[in-house]
C-alpha atoms as a PDB file:
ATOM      1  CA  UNK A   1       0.000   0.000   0.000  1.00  0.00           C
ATOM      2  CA  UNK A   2       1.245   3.443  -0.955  1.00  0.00           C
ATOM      3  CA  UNK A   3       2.137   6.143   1.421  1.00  0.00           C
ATOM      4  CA  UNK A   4       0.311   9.762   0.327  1.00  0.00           C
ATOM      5  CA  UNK A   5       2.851  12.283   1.735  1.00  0.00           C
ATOM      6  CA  UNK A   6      -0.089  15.090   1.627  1.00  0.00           C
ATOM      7  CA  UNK A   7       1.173  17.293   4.599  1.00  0.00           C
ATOM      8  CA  UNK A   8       3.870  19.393   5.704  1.00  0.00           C
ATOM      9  CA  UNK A   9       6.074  18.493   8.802  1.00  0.00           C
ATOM     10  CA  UNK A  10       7.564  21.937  10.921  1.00  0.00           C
ATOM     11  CA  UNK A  11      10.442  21.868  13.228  1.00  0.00           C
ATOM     12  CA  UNK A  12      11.622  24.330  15.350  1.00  0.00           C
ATOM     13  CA  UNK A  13      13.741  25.223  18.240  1.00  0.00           C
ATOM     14  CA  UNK A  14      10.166  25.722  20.516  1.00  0.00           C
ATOM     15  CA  UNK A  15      11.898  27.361  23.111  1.00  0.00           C
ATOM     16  CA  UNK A  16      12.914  30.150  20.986  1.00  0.00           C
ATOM     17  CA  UNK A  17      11.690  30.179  17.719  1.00  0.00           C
ATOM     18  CA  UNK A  18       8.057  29.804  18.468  1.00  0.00           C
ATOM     19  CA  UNK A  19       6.944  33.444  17.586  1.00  0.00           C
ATOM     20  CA  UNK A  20       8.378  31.850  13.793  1.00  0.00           C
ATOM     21  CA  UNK A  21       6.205  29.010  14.039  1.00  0.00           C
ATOM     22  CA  UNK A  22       3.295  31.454  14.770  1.00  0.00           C
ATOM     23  CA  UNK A  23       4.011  33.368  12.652  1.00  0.00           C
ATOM     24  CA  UNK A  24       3.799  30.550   8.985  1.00  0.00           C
ATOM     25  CA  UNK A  25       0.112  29.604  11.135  1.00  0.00           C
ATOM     26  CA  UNK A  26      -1.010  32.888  10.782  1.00  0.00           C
ATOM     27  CA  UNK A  27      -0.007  33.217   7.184  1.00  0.00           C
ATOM     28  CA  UNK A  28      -1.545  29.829   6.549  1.00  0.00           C
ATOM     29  CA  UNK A  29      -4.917  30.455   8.514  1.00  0.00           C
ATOM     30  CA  UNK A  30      -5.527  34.307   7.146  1.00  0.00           C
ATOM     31  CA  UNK A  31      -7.667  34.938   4.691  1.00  0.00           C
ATOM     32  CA  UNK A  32      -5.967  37.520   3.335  1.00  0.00           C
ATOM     33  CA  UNK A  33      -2.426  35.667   2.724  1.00  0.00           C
ATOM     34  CA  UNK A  34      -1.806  32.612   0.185  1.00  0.00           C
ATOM     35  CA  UNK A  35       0.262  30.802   2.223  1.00  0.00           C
ATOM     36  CA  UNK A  36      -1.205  27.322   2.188  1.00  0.00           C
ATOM     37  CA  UNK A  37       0.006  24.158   4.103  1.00  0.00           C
ATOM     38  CA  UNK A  38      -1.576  21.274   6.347  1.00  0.00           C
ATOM     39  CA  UNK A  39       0.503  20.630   9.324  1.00  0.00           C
ATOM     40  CA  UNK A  40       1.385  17.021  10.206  1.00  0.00           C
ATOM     41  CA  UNK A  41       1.342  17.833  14.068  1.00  0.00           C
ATOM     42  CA  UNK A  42      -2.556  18.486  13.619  1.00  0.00           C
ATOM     43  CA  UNK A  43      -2.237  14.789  13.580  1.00  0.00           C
ATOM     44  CA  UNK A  44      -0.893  13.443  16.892  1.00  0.00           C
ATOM     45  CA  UNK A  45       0.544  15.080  19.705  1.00  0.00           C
ATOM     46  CA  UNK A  46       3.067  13.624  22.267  1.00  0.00           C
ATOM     47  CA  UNK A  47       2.679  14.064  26.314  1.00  0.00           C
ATOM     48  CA  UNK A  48       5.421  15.769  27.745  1.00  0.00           C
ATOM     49  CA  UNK A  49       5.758  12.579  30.023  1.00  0.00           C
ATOM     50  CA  UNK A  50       6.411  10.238  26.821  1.00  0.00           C
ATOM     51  CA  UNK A  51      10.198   8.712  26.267  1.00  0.00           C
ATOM     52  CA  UNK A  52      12.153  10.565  24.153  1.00  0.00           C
ATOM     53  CA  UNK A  53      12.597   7.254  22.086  1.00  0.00           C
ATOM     54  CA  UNK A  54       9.004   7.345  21.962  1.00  0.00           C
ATOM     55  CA  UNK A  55       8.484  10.633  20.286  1.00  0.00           C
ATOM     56  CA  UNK A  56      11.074   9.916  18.232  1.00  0.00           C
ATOM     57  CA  UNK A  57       9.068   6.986  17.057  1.00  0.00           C
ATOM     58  CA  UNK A  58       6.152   9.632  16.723  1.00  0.00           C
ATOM     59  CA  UNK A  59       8.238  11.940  14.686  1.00  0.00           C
ATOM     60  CA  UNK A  60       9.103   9.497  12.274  1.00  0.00           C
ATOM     61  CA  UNK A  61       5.384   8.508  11.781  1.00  0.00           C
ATOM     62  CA  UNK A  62       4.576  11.641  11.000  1.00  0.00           C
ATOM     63  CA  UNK A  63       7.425  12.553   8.927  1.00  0.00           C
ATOM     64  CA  UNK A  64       6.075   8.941   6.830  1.00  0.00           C
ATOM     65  CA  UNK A  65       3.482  11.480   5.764  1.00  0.00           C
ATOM     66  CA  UNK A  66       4.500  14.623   4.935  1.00  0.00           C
ATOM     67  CA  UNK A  67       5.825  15.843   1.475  1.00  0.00           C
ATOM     68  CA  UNK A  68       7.543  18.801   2.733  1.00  0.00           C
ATOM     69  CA  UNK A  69      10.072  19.614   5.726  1.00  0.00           C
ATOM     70  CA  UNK A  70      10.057  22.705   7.304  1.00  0.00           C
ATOM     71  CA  UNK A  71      12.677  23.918   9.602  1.00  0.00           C
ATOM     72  CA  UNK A  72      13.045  27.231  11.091  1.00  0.00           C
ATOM     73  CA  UNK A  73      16.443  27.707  12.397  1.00  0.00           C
ATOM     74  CA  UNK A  74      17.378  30.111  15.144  1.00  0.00           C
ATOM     75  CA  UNK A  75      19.669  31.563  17.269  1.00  0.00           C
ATOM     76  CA  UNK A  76      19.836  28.075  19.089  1.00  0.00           C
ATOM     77  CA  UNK A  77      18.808  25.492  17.162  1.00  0.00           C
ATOM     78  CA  UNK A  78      22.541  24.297  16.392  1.00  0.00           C
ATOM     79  CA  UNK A  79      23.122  23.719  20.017  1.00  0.00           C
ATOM     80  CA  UNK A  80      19.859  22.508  21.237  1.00  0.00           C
ATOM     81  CA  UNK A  81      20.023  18.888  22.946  1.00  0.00           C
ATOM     82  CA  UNK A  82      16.068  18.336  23.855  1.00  0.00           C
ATOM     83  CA  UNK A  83      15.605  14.911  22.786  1.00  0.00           C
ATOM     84  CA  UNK A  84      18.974  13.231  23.542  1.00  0.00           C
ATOM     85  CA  UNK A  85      18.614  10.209  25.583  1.00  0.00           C
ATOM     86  CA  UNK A  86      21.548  11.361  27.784  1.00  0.00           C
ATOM     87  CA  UNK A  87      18.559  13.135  29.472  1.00  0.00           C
ATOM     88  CA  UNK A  88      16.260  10.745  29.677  1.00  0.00           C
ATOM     89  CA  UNK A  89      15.923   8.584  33.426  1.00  0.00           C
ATOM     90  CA  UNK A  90      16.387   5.609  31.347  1.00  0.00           C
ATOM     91  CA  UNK A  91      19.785   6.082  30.543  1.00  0.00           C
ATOM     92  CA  UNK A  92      22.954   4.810  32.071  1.00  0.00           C
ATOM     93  CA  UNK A  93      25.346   6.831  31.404  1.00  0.00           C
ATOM     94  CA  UNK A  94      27.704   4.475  33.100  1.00  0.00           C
ATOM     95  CA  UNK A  95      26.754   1.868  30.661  1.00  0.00           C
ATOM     96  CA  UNK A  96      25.591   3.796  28.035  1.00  0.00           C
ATOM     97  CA  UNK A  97      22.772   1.375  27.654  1.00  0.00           C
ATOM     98  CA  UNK A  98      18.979   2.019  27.998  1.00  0.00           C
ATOM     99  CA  UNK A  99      17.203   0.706  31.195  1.00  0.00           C
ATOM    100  CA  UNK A 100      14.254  -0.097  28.983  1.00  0.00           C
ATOM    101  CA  UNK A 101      16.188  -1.882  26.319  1.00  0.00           C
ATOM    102  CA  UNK A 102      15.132   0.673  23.796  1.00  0.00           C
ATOM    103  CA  UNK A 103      18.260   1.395  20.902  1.00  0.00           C
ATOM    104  CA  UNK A 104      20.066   4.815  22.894  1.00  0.00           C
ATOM    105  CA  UNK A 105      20.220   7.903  20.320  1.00  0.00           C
ATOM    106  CA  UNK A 106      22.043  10.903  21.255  1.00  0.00           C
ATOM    107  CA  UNK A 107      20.452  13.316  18.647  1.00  0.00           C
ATOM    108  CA  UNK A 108      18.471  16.442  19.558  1.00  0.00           C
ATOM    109  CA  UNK A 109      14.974  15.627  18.123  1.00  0.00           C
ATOM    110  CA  UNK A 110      15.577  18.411  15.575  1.00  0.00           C
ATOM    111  CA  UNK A 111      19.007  16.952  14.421  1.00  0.00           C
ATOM    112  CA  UNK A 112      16.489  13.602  14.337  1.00  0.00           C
ATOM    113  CA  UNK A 113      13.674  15.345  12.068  1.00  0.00           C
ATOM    114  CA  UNK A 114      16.292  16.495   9.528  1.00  0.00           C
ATOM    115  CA  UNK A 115      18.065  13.200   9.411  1.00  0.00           C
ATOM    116  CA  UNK A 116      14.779  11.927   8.945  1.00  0.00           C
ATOM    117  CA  UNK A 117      13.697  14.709   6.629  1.00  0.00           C
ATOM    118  CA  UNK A 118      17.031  13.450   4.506  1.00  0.00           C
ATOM    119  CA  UNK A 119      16.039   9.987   4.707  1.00  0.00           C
ATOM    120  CA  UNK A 120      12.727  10.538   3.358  1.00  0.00           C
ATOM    121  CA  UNK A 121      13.598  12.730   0.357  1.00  0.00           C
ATOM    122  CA  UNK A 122      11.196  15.554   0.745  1.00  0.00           C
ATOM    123  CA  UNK A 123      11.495  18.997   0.197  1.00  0.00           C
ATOM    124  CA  UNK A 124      13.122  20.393   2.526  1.00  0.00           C
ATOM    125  CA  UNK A 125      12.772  24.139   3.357  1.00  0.00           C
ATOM    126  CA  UNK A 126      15.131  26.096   6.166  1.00  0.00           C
ATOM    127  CA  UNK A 127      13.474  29.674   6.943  1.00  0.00           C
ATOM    128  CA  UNK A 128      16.188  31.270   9.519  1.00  0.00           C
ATOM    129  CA  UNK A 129      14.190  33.672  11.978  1.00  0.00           C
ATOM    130  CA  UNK A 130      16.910  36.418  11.120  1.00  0.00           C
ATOM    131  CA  UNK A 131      17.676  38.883   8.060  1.00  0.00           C
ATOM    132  CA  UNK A 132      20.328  36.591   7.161  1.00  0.00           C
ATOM    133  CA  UNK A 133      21.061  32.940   6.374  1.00  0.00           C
ATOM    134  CA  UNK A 134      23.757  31.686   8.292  1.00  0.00           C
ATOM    135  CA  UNK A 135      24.184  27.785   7.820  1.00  0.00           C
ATOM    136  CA  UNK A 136      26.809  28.063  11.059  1.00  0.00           C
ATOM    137  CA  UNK A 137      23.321  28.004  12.975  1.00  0.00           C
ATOM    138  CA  UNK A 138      21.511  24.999  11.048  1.00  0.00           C
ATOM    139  CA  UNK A 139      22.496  21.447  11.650  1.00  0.00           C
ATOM    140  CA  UNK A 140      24.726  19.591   9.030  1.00  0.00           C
ATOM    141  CA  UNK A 141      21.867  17.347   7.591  1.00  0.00           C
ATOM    142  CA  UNK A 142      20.095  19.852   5.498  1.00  0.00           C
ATOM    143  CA  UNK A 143      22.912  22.404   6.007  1.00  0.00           C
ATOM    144  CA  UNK A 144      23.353  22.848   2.128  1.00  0.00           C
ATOM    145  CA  UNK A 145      20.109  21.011   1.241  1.00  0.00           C
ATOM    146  CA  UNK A 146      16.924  22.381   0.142  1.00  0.00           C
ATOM    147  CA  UNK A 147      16.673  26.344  -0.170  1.00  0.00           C
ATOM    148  CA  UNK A 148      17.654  28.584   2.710  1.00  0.00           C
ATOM    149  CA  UNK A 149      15.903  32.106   3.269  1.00  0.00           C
ATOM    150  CA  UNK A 150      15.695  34.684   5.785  1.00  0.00           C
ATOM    151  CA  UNK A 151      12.755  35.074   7.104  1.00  0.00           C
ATOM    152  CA  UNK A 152      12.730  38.463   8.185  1.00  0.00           C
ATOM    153  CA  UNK A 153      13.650  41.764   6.692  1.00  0.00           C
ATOM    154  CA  UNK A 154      14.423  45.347   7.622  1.00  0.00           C
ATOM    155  CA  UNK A 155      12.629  47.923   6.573  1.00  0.00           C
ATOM    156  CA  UNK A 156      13.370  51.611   5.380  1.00  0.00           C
ATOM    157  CA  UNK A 157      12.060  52.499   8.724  1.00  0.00           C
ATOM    158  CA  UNK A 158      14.779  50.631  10.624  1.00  0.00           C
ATOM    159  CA  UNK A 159      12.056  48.352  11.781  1.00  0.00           C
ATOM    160  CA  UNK A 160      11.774  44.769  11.438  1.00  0.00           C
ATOM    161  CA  UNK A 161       9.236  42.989   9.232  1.00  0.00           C
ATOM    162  CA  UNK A 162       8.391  39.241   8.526  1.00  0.00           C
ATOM    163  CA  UNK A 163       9.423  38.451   5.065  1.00  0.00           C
ATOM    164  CA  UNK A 164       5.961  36.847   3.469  1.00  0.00           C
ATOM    165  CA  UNK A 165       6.989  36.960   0.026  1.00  0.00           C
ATOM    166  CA  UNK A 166      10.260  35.367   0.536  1.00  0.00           C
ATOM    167  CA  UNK A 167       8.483  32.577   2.887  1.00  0.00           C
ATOM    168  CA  UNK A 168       6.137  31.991   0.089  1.00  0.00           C
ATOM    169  CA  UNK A 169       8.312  31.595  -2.963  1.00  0.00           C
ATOM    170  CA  UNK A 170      10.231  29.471  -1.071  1.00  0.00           C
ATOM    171  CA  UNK A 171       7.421  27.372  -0.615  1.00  0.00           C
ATOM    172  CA  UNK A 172       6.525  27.196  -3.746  1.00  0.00           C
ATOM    173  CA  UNK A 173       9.813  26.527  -5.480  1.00  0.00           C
END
């Protein structure tokens, strides 16, 4: 039986880069913008209880489905290490082994989804919440994959303004 890859899977640095992540839903709910995109994580959630080898698991189901991989890449995301089983209770770090038996991966979940991402051979989009793309901050995986865009801009006023146009060609490339 075939897999329909019919959504689009979005990864972020939560912590800091939510306000980005916001910021595509708005486009994509509004009336008035064309940005258009189902979200995978409509799907399922996880419980912030769960094993991280269990979202992980939950990740990969969902990336199964999507046709598109979305990562916004901030200030942190390089150096974030949510998701490594070195902090989960089941891990010995004397051993190195997994109390539960479960296979021990030391990847961030968002150095997971873009191995992942990789694996499946999707397109892969990386929207950096800055005015600049600077591939120092994005993992190695899709570190020269896919196209890279800023997703900000500065205005003539000095201010700073999200970048819709650039967000949506990018999409639609």
């Amino acid at each position: 039986m075939a897999t329909y890859r019919t959504r689009t899977y979005i990864a972020a640095d939560w912590d800091h880069d939510k306000d980005a992540v916001d910021q595509l839903h708005k486009w994509n709910n509004s009336n008035f913008w064309n940005l258009s995109f189902t979200d995978v994580h409509e799907l399922t959630s996880s419980r912030d209880s769960s094993l991280n080898c269990t979202i992980k698991s939950s990740l990969k189901s969902r990336m199964d489905v999507s046709k598109a991989f979305v990562l916004i890449v901030g200030n942190q995301t390089n150096t974030v290490t949510a998701g490594s089983c070195r902090w989960c209770g089941s891990y010995n770090a004397y051993t190195g082994r997994c109390a539960r038996w479960h296979s021990v991966d030391m990847r961030s979940f968002i150095k997971y989804e873009c191995d992942k991402a990789i694996d499946a051979g999707i397109k892969i989009i990386v929207l950096y919440n800055s005015t600049k793309v600077d591939r120092a901050k994005c993992p190695d995986a899709v570190k020269y994959v896919g196209t890279h865009i800023a997703m900000v801009y500065k205005g003539i006023d000095g201010r700073y303004y999200w970048d819709y146009n650039a967000v949506k060609k990018a999409f639609d490339a």
